[in-house]
C-alpha atoms as a PDB file:
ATOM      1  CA  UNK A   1       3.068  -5.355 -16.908  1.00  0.00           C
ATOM      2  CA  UNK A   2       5.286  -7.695 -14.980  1.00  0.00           C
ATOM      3  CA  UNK A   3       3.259  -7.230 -11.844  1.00  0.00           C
ATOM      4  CA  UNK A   4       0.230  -5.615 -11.362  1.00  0.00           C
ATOM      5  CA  UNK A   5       1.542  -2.019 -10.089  1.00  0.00           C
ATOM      6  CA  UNK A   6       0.724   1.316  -9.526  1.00  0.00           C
ATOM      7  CA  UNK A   7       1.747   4.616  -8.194  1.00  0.00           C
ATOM      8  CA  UNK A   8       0.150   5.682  -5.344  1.00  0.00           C
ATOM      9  CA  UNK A   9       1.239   8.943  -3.287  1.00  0.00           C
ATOM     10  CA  UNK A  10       1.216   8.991   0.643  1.00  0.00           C
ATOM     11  CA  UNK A  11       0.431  12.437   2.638  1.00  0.00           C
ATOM     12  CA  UNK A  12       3.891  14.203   3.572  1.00  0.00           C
ATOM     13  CA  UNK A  13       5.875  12.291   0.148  1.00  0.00           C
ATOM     14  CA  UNK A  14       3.755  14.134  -2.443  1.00  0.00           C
ATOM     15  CA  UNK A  15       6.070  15.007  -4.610  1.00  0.00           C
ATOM     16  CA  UNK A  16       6.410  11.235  -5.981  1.00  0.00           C
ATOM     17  CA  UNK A  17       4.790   7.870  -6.210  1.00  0.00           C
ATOM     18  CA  UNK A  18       5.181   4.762  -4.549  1.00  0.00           C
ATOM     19  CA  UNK A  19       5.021   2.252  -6.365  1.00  0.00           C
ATOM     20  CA  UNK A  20       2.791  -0.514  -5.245  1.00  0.00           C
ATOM     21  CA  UNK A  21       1.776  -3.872  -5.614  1.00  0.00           C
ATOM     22  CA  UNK A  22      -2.304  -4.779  -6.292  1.00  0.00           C
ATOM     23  CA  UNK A  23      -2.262  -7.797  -4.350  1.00  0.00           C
ATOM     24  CA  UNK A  24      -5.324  -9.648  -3.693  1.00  0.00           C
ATOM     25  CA  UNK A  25      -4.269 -12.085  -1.279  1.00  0.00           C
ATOM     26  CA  UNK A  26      -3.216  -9.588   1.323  1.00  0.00           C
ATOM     27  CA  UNK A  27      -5.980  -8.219   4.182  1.00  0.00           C
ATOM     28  CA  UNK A  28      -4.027  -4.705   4.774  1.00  0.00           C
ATOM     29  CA  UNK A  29      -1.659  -2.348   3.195  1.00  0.00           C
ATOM     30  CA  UNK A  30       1.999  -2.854   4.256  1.00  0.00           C
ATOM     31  CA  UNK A  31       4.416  -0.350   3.268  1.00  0.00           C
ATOM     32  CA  UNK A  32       8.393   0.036   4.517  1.00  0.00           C
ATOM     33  CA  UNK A  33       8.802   1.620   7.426  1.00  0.00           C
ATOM     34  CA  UNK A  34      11.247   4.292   5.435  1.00  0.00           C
ATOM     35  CA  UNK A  35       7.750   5.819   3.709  1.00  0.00           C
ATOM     36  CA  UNK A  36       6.513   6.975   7.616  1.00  0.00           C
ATOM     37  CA  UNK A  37      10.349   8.497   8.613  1.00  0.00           C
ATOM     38  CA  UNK A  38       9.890  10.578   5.157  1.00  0.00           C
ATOM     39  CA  UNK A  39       6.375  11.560   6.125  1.00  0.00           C
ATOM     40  CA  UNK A  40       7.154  12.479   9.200  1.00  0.00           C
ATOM     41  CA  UNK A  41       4.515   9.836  10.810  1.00  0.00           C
ATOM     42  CA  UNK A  42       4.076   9.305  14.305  1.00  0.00           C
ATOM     43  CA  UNK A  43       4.070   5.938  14.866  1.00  0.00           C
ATOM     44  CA  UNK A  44       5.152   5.556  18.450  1.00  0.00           C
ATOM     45  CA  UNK A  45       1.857   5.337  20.454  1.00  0.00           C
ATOM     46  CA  UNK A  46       1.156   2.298  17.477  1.00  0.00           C
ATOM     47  CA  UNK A  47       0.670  -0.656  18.655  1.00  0.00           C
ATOM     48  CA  UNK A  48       3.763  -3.353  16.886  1.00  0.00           C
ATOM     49  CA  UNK A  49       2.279  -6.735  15.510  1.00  0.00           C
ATOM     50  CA  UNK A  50       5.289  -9.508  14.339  1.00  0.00           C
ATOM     51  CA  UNK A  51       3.688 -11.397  10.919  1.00  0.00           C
ATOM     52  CA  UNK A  52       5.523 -12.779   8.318  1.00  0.00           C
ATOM     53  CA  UNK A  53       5.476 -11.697   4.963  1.00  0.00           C
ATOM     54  CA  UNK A  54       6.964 -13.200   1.401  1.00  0.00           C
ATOM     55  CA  UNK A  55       8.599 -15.451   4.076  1.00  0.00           C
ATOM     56  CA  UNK A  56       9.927 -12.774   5.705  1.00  0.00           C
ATOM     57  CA  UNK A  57       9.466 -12.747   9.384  1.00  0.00           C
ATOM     58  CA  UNK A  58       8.765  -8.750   9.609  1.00  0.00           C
ATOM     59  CA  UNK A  59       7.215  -5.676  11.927  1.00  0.00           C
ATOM     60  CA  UNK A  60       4.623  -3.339  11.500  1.00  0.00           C
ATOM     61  CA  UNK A  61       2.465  -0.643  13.285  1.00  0.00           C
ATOM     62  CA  UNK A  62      -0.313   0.828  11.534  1.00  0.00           C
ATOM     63  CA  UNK A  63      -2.286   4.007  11.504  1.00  0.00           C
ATOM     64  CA  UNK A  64      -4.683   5.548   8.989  1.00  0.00           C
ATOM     65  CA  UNK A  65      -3.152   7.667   6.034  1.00  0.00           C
ATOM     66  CA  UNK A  66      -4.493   9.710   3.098  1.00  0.00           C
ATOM     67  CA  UNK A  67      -3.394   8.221   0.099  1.00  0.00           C
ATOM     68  CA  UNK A  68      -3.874   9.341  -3.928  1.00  0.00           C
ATOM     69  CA  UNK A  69      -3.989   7.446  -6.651  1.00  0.00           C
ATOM     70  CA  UNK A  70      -4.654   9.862  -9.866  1.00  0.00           C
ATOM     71  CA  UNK A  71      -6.897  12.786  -8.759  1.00  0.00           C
ATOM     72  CA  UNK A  72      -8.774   9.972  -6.493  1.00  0.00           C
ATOM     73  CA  UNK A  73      -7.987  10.675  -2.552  1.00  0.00           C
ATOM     74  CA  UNK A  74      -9.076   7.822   0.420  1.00  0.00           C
ATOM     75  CA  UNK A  75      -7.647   7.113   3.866  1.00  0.00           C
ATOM     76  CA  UNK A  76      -6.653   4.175   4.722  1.00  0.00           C
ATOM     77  CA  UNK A  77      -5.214   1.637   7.334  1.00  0.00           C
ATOM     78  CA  UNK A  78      -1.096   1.247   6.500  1.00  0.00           C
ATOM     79  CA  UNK A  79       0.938  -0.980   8.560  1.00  0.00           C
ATOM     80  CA  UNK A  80       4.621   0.340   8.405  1.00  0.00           C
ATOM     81  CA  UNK A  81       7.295  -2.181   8.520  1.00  0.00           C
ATOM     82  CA  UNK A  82      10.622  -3.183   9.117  1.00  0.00           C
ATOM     83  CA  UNK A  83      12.911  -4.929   7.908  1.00  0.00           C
ATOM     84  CA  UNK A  84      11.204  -4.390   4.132  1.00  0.00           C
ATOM     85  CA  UNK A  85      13.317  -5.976   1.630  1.00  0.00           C
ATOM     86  CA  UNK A  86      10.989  -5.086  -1.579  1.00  0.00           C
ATOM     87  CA  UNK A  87      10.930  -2.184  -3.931  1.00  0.00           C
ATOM     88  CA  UNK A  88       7.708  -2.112  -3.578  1.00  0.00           C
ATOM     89  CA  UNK A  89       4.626  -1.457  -1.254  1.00  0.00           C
ATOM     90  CA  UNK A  90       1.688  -3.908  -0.849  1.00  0.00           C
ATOM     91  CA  UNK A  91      -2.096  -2.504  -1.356  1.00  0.00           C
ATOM     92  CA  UNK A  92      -4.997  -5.369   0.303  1.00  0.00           C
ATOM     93  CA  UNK A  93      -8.115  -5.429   0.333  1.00  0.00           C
ATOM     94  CA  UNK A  94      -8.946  -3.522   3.533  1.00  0.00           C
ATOM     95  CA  UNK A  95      -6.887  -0.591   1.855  1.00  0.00           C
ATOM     96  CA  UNK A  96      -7.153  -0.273  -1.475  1.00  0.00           C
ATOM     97  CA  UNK A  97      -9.628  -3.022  -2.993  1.00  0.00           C
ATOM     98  CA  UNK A  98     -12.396  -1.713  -0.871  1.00  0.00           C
ATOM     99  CA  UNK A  99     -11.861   1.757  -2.488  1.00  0.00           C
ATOM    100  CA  UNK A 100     -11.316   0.485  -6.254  1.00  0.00           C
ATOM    101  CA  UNK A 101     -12.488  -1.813  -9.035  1.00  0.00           C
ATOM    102  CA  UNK A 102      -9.665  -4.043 -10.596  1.00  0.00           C
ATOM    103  CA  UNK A 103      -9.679  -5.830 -13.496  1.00  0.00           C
ATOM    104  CA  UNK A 104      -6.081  -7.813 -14.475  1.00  0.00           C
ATOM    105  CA  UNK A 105      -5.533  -9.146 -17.436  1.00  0.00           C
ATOM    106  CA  UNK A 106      -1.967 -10.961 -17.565  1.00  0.00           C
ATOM    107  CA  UNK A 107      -2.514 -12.190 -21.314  1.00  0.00           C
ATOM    108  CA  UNK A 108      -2.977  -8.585 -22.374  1.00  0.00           C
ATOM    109  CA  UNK A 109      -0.483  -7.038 -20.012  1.00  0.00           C
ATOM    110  CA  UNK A 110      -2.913  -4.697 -18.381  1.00  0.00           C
ATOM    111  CA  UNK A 111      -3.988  -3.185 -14.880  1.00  0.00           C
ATOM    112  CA  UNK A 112      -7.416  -1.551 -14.905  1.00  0.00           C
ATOM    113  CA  UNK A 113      -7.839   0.511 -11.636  1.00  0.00           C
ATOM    114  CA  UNK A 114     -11.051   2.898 -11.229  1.00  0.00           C
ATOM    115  CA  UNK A 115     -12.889   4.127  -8.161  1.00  0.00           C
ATOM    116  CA  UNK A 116     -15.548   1.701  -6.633  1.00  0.00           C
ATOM    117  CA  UNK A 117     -18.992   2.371  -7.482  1.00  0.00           C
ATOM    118  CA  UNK A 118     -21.083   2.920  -4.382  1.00  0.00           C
END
């Protein structure tokens, strides 16, 4: 495990994965703007925020999406952006840590990811 990733499939792009980066630092889940034109998502009554990101200066609108990880399904805020210059999505806490229990270990090169207990 390089970085703490996992697949994650979006409504409308079930036929594959995203993958996505666990990262604890970040409030919201920000994925490239790309994932809503392939899902079909209308975003155009979204409201657009400007934020910077990886020190990227980038923008996003969000709207709530059903996600899957495994056989587990949530929805969840996802702020679509552009320009996104990663191969990978971002899951926060608002998103996806609220939903899940995580437990990294970098020494042993593993990602634990379960549903939250209640």
């Amino acid at each position: 495990m390089a970085r703490p990733l996992v697949d994650v499939h979006v409504a409308g792009i079930e036929r594959t994965g995203l993958a996505c980066l666990v990262d604890t630092g970040a409030l919201r889940n920000r994925f490239g703007q790309w994932i809503a034109d392939i899902a079909d998502l209308d975003l155009r009554s979204c409201e657009v925020e400007t934020f910077a990101l990886g020190g990227h200066l980038t923008t996003g609108r969000t709207v709530d999406v059903d996600l899957r990880l495994g056989d587990y399904h949530w929805r969840a805020p996802v702020s679509f952006c552009d320009p996104w210059p990663w191969d990978f999505q971002l899951l926060g806490q608002e998103g996806f840590l609220r939903y899940f229990d995580v437990c990294v270990s970098a020494a042993a090169l593993r990602l634990d990811v379960t549903p939250a207990s209640e």
